[in-house]
C-alpha atoms as a PDB file:
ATOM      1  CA  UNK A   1     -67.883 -26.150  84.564  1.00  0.00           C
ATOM      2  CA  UNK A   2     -64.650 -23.901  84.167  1.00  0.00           C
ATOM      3  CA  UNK A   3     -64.700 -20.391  84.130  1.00  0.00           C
ATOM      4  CA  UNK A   4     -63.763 -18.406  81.577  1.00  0.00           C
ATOM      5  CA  UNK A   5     -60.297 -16.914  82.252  1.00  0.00           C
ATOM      6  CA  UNK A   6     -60.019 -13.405  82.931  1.00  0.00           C
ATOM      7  CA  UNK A   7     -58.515 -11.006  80.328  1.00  0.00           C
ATOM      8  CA  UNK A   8     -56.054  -7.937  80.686  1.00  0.00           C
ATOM      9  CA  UNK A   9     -57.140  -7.517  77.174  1.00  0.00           C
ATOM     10  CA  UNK A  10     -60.079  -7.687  75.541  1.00  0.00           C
ATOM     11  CA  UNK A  11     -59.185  -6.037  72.091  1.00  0.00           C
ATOM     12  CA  UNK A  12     -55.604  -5.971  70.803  1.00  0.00           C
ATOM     13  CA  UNK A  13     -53.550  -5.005  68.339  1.00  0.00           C
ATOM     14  CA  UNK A  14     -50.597  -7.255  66.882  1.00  0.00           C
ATOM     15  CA  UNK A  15     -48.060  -5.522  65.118  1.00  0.00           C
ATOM     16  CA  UNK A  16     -45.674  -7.868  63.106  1.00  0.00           C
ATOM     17  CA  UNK A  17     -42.828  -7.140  61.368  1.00  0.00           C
ATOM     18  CA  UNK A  18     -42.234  -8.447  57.758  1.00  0.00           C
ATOM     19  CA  UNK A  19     -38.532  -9.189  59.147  1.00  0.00           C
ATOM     20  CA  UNK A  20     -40.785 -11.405  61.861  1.00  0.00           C
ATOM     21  CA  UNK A  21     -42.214 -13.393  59.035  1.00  0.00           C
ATOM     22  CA  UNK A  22     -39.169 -14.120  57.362  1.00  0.00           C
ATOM     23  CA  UNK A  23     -37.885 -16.106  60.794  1.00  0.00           C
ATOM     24  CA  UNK A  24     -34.019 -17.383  60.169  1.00  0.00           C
ATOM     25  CA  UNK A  25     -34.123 -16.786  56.074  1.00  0.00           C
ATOM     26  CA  UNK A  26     -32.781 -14.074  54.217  1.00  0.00           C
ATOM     27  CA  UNK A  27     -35.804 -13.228  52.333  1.00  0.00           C
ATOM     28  CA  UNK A  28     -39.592 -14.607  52.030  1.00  0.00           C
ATOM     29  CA  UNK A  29     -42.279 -16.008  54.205  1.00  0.00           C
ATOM     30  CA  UNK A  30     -41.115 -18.902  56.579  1.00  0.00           C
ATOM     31  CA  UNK A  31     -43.972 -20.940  56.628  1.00  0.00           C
ATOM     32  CA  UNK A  32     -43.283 -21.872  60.471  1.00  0.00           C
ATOM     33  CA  UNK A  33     -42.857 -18.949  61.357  1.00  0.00           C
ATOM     34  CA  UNK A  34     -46.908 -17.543  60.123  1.00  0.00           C
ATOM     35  CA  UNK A  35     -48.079 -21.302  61.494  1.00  0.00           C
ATOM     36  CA  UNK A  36     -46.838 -20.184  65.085  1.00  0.00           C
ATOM     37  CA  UNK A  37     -48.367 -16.879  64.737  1.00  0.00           C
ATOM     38  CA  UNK A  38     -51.375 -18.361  63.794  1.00  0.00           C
ATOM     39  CA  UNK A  39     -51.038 -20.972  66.408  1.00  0.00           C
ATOM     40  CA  UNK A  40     -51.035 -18.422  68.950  1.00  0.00           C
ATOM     41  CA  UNK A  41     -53.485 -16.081  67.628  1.00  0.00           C
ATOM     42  CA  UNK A  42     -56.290 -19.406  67.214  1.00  0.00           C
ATOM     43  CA  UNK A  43     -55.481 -19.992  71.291  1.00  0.00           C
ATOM     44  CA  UNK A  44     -56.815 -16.777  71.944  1.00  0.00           C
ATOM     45  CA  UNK A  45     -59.217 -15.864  69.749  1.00  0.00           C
ATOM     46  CA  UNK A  46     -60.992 -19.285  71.816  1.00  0.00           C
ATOM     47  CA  UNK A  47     -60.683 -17.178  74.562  1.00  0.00           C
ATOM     48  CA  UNK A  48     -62.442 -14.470  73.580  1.00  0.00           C
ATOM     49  CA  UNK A  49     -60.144 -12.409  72.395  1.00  0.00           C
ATOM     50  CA  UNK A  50     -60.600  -9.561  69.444  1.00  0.00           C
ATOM     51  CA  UNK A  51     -58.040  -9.419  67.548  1.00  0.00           C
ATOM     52  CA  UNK A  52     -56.293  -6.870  64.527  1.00  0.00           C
ATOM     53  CA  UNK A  53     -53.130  -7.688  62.727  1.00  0.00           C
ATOM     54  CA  UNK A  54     -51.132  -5.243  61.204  1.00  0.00           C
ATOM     55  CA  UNK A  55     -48.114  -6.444  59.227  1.00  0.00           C
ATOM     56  CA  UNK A  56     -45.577  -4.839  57.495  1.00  0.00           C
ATOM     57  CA  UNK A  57     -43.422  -6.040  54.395  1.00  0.00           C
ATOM     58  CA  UNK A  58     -39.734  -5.637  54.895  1.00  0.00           C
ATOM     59  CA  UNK A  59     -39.089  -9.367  54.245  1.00  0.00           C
ATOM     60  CA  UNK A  60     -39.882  -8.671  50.519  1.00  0.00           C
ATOM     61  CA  UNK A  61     -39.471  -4.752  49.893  1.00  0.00           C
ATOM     62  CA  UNK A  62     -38.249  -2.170  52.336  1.00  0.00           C
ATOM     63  CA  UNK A  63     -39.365   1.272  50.580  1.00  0.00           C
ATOM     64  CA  UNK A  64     -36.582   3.074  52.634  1.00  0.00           C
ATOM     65  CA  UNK A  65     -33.666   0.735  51.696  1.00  0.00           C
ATOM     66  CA  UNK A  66     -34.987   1.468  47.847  1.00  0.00           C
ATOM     67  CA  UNK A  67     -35.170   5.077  48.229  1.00  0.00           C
ATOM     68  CA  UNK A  68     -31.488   5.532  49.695  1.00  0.00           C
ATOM     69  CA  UNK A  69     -30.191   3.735  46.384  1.00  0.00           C
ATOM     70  CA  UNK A  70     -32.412   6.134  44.390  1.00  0.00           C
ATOM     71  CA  UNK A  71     -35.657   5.141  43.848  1.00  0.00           C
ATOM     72  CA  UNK A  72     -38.167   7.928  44.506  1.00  0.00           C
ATOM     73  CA  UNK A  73     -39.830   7.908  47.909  1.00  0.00           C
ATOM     74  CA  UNK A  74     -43.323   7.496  47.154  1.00  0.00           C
ATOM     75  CA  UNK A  75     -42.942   4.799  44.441  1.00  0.00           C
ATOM     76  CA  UNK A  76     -40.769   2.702  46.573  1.00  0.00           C
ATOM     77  CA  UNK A  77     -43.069   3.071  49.591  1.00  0.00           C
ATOM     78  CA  UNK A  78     -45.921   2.264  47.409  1.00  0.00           C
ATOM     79  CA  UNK A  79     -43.919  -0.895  46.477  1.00  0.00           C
ATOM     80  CA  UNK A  80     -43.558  -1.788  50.489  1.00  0.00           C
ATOM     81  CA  UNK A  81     -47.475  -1.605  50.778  1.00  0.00           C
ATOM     82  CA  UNK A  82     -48.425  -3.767  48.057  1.00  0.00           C
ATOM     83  CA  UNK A  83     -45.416  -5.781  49.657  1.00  0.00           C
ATOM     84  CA  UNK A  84     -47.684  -6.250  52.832  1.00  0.00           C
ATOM     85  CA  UNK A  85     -50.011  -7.284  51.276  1.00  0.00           C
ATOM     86  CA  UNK A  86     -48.825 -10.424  49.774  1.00  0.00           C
ATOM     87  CA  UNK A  87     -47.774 -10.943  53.369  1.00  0.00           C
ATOM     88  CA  UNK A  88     -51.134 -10.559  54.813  1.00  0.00           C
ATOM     89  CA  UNK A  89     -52.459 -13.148  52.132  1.00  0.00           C
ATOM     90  CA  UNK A  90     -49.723 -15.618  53.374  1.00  0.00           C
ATOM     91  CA  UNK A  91     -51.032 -15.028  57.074  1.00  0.00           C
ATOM     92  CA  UNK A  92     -54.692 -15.266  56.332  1.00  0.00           C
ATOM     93  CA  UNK A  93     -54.166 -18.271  54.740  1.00  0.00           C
ATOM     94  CA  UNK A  94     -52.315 -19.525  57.588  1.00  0.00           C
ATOM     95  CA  UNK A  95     -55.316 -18.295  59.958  1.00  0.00           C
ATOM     96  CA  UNK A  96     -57.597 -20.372  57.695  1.00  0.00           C
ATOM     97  CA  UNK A  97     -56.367 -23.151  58.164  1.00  0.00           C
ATOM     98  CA  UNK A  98     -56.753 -23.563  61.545  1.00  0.00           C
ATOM     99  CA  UNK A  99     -60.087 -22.731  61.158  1.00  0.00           C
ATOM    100  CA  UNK A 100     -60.126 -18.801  62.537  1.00  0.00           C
ATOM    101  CA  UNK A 101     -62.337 -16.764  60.465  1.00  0.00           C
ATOM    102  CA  UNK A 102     -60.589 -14.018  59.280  1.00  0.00           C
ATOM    103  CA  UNK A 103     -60.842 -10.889  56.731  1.00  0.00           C
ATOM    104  CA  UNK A 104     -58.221  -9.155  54.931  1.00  0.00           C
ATOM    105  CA  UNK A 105     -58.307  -5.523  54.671  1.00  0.00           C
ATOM    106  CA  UNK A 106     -56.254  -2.800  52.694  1.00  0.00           C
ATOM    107  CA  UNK A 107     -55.890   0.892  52.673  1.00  0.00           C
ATOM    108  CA  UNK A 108     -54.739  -0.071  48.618  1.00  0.00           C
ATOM    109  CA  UNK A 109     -58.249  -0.419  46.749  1.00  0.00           C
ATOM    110  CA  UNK A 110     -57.678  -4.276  45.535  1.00  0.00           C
ATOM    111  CA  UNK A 111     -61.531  -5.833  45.587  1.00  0.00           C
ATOM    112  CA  UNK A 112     -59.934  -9.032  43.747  1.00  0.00           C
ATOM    113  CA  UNK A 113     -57.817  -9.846  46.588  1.00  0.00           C
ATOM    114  CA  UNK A 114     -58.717  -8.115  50.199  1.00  0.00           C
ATOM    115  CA  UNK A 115     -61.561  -6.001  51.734  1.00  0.00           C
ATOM    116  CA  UNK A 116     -61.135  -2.242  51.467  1.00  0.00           C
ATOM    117  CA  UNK A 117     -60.311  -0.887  55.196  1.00  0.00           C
ATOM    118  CA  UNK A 118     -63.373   0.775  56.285  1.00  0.00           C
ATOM    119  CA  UNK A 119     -63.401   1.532  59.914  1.00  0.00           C
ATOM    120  CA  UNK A 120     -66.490   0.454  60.714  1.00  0.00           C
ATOM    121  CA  UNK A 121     -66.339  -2.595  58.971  1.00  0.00           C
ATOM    122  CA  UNK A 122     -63.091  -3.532  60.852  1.00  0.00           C
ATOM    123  CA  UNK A 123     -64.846  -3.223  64.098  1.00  0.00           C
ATOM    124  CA  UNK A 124     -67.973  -5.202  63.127  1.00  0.00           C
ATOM    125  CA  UNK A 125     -65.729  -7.907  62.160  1.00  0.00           C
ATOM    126  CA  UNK A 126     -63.882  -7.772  65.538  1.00  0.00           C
ATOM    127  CA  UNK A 127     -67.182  -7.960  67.238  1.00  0.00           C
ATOM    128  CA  UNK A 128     -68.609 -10.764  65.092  1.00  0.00           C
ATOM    129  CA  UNK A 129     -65.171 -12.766  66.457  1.00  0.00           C
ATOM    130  CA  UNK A 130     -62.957 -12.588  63.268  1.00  0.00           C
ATOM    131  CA  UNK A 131     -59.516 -11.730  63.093  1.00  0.00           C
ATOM    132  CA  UNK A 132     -58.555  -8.724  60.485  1.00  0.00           C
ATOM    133  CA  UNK A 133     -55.493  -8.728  58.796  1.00  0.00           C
ATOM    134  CA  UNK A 134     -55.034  -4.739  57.947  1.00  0.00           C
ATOM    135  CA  UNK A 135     -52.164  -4.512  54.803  1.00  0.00           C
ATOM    136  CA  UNK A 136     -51.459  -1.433  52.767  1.00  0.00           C
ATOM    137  CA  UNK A 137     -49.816   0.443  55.757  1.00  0.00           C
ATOM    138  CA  UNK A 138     -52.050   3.675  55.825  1.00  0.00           C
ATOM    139  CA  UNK A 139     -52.344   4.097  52.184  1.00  0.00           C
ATOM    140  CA  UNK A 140     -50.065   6.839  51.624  1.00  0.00           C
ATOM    141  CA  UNK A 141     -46.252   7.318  51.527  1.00  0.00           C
ATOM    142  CA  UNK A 142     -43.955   8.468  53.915  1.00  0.00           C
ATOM    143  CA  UNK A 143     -45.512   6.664  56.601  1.00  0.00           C
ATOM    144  CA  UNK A 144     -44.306   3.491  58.199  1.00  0.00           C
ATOM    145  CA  UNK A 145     -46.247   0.059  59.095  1.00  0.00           C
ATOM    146  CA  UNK A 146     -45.392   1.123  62.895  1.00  0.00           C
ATOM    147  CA  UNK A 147     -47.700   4.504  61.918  1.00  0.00           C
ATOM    148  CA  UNK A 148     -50.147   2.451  60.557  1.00  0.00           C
ATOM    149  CA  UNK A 149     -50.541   0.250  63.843  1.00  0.00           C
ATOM    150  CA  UNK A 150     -50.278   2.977  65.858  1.00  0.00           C
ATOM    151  CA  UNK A 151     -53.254   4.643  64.103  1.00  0.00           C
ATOM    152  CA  UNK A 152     -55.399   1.496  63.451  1.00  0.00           C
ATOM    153  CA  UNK A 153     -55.054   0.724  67.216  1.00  0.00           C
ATOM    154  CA  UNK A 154     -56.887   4.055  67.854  1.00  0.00           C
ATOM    155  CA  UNK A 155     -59.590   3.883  65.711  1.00  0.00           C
ATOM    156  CA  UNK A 156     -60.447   0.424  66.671  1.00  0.00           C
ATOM    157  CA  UNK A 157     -60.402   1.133  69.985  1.00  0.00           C
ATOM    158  CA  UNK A 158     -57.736  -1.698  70.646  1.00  0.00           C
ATOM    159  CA  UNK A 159     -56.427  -1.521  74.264  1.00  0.00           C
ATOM    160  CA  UNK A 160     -52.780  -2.524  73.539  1.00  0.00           C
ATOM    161  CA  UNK A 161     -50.653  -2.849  70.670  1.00  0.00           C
ATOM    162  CA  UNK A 162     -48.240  -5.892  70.702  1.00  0.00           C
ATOM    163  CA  UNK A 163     -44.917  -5.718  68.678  1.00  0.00           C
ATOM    164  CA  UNK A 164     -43.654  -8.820  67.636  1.00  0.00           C
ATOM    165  CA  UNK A 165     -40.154  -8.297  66.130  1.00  0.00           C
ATOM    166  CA  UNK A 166     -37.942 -10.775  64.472  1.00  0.00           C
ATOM    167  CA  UNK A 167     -35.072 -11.910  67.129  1.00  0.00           C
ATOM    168  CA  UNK A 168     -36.190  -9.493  69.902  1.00  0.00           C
ATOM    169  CA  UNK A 169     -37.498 -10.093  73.152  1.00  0.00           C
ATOM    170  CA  UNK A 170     -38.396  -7.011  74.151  1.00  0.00           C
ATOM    171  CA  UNK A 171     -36.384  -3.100  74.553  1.00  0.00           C
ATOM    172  CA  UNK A 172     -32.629  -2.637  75.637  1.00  0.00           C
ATOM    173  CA  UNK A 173     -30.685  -0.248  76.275  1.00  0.00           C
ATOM    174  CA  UNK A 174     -28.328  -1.116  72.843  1.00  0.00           C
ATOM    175  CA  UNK A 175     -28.588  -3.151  70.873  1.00  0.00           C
ATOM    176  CA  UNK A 176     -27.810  -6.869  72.239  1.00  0.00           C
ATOM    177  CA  UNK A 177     -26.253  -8.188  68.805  1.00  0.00           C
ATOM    178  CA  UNK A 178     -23.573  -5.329  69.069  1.00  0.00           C
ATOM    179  CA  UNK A 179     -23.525  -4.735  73.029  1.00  0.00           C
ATOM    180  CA  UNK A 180     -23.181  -8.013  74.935  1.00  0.00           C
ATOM    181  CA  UNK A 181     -23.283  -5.550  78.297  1.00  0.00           C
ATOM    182  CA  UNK A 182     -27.377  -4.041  77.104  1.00  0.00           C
ATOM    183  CA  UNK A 183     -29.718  -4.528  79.488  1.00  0.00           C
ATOM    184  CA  UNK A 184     -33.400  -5.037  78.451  1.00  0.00           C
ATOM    185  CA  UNK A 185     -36.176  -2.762  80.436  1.00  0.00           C
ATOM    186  CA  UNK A 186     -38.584  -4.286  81.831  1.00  0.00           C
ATOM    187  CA  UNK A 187     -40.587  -1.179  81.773  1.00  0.00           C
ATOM    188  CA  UNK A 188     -39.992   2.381  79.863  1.00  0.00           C
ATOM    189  CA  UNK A 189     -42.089   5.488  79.435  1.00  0.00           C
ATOM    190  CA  UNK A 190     -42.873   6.856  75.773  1.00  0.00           C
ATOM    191  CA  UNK A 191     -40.442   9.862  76.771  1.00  0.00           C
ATOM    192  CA  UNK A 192     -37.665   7.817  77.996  1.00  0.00           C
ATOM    193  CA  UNK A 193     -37.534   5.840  75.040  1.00  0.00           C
ATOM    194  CA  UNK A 194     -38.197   8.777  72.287  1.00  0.00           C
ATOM    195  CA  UNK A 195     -35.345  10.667  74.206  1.00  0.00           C
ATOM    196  CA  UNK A 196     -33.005   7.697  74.379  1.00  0.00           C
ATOM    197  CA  UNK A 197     -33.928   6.914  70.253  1.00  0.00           C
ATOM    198  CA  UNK A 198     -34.707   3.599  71.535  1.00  0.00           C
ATOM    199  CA  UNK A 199     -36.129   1.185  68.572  1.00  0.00           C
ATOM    200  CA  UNK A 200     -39.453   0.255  69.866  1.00  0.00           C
ATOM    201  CA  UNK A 201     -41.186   1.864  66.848  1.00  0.00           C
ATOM    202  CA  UNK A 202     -40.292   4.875  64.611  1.00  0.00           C
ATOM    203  CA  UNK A 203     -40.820   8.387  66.561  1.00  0.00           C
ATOM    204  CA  UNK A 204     -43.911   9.303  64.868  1.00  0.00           C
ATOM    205  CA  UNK A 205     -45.385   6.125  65.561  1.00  0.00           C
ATOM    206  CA  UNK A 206     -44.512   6.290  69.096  1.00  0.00           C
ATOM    207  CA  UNK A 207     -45.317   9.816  69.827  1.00  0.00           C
ATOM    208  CA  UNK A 208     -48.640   9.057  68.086  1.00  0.00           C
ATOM    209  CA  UNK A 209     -49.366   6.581  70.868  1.00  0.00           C
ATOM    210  CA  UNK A 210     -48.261   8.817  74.002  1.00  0.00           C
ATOM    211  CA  UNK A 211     -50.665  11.703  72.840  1.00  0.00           C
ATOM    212  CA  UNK A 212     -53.425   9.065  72.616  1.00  0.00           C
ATOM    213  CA  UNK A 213     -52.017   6.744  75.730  1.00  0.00           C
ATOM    214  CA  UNK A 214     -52.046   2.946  74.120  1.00  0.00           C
ATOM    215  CA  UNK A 215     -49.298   1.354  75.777  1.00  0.00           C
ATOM    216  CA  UNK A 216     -47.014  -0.926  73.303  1.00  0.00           C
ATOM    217  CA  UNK A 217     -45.897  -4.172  74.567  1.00  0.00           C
ATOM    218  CA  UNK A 218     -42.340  -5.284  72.277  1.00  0.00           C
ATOM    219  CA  UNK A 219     -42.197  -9.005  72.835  1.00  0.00           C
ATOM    220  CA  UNK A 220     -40.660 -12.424  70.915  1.00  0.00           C
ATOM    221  CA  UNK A 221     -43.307 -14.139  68.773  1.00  0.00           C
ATOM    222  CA  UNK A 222     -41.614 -17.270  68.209  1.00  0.00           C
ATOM    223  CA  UNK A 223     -41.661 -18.346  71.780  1.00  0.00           C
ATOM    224  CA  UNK A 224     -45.131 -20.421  72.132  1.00  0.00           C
ATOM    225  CA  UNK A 225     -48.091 -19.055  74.173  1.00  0.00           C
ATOM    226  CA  UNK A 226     -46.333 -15.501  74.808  1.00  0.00           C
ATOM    227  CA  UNK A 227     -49.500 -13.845  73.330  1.00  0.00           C
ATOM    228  CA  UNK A 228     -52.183 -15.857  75.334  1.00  0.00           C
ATOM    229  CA  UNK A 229     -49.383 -14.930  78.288  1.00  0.00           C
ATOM    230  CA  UNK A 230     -50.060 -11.358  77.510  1.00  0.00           C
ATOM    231  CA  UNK A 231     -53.486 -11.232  76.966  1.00  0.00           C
ATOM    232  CA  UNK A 232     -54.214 -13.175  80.614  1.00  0.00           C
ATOM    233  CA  UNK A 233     -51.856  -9.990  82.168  1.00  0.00           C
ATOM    234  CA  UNK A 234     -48.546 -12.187  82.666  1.00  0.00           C
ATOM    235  CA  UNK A 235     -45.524  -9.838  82.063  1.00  0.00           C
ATOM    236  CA  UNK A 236     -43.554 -10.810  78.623  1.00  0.00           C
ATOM    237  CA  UNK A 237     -41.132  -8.522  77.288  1.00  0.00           C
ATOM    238  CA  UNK A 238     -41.316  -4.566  77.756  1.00  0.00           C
ATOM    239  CA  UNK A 239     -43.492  -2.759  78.138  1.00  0.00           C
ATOM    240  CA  UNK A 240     -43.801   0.977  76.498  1.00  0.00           C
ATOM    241  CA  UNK A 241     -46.727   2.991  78.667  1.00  0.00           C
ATOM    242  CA  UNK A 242     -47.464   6.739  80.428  1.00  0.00           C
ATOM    243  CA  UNK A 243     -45.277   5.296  83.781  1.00  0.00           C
ATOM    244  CA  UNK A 244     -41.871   6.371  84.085  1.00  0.00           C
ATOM    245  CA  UNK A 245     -38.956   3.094  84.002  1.00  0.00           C
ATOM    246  CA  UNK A 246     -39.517   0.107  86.329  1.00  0.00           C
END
């Protein structure tokens, strides 16, 4: 009989990006794109692993974007959440049908369509083996997807939130598209990359998870089996902890 493999992590977080979902289009949900995600999260939910998704919406509506052209802040962040949840719907379906038990949960009261994100509902449901999809960001304006991870991830108790982002394989010093000569870290403290404005989440995000010590891992999702990598303690991507640069 084989034994079961040994996990790094037994409770994560996965952080995707709406830009993540939308794969090589300009807009939308690439269908491929959620069926790898949910290829990947299947694998290791098999293993044992419980997991929380939160996603964010800037392949339909970015509230910032909207707000720079005029729109009032709170409406057009508003617009983002209900934004994420359309893609959460998209992603749970995709989850479905592979056969993973999953629950979709918003911070935006909408009983026809999702669960209402109750923390102690969340974490039954992660006990009882079912992914959650968590949508809505945290309910109120002014506050990114990336703040919403951050603070799901701490009061689920998740040991490591994983940031898949569209095109990106993990933290450089510039940005590769513009700076053929960046170099990507293989590991940075929270400090190094607040004080170097380094995009591995927004800064309250990131300080949020240095005062409460859940090390972020920025990796590519589209590359098969890197979350099952993760999850068994192979290195993929950077990764964003207490420890100063390695």
């Amino acid at each position: 009989m084989t034994a079961p493999p040994t996990l790094a992590y037994k409770r994560i977080l996965l952080k995707v990006s709406g830009e993540a979902l939308m794969g090589e289009q300009n807009y939308g949900i690439d269908p491929e794109v959620a069926n790898q995600i949910a290829l990947d999260v299947s694998e290791i939910q098999g293993m044992g692993v419980e997991t929380a998704i939160v996603i964010g919406g800037g392949n339909i509506f970015r509230g910032v974007a909207a707000s720079a052209k005029g729109m009032d802040r709170a409406t057009a962040d508003y617009m983002g959440m209900l934004a994420t949840i359309i893609n959460a719907l998209a992603l749970q379906d995709a989850l479905e049908g592979r056969g993973v038990f999953t629950r979709a949960m918003t911070a935006i009261k909408m009983d026809e369509v999702a669960e209402p994100y109750i923390r102690r509902r969340a974490t039954r449901h992660l006990e009882k083996g079912r992914v959650i999809i968590l949508a809505g960001g945290t309910g109120n304006p002014y506050f990114t997807t990336d703040s919403a991870a951050a603070l799901r991830s701490v009061e689920i108790h998740a040991e490591v939130i994983l940031m898949a982002k569209n095109g990106v394989d993990g933290v450089y010093s510039a940005d590769p598209k513009r700076d053929p000569s960046a170099t990507r870290f293989h590991q940075i403290s929270y400090m190094d990359a607040l004080r170097r404005g380094l995009t591995v989440m927004d800064s309250t995000a990131l300080t949020f998870c240095m005062d409460n010590h859940i090390p972020i891992i920025v990796f590519d999702p589209m590359k098969p089996g890197n979350i099952e990598r993760i999850v068994l303690g192979e290195h993929v991507g950077t990764l964003v902890t207490d420890a100063t640069d390695a």
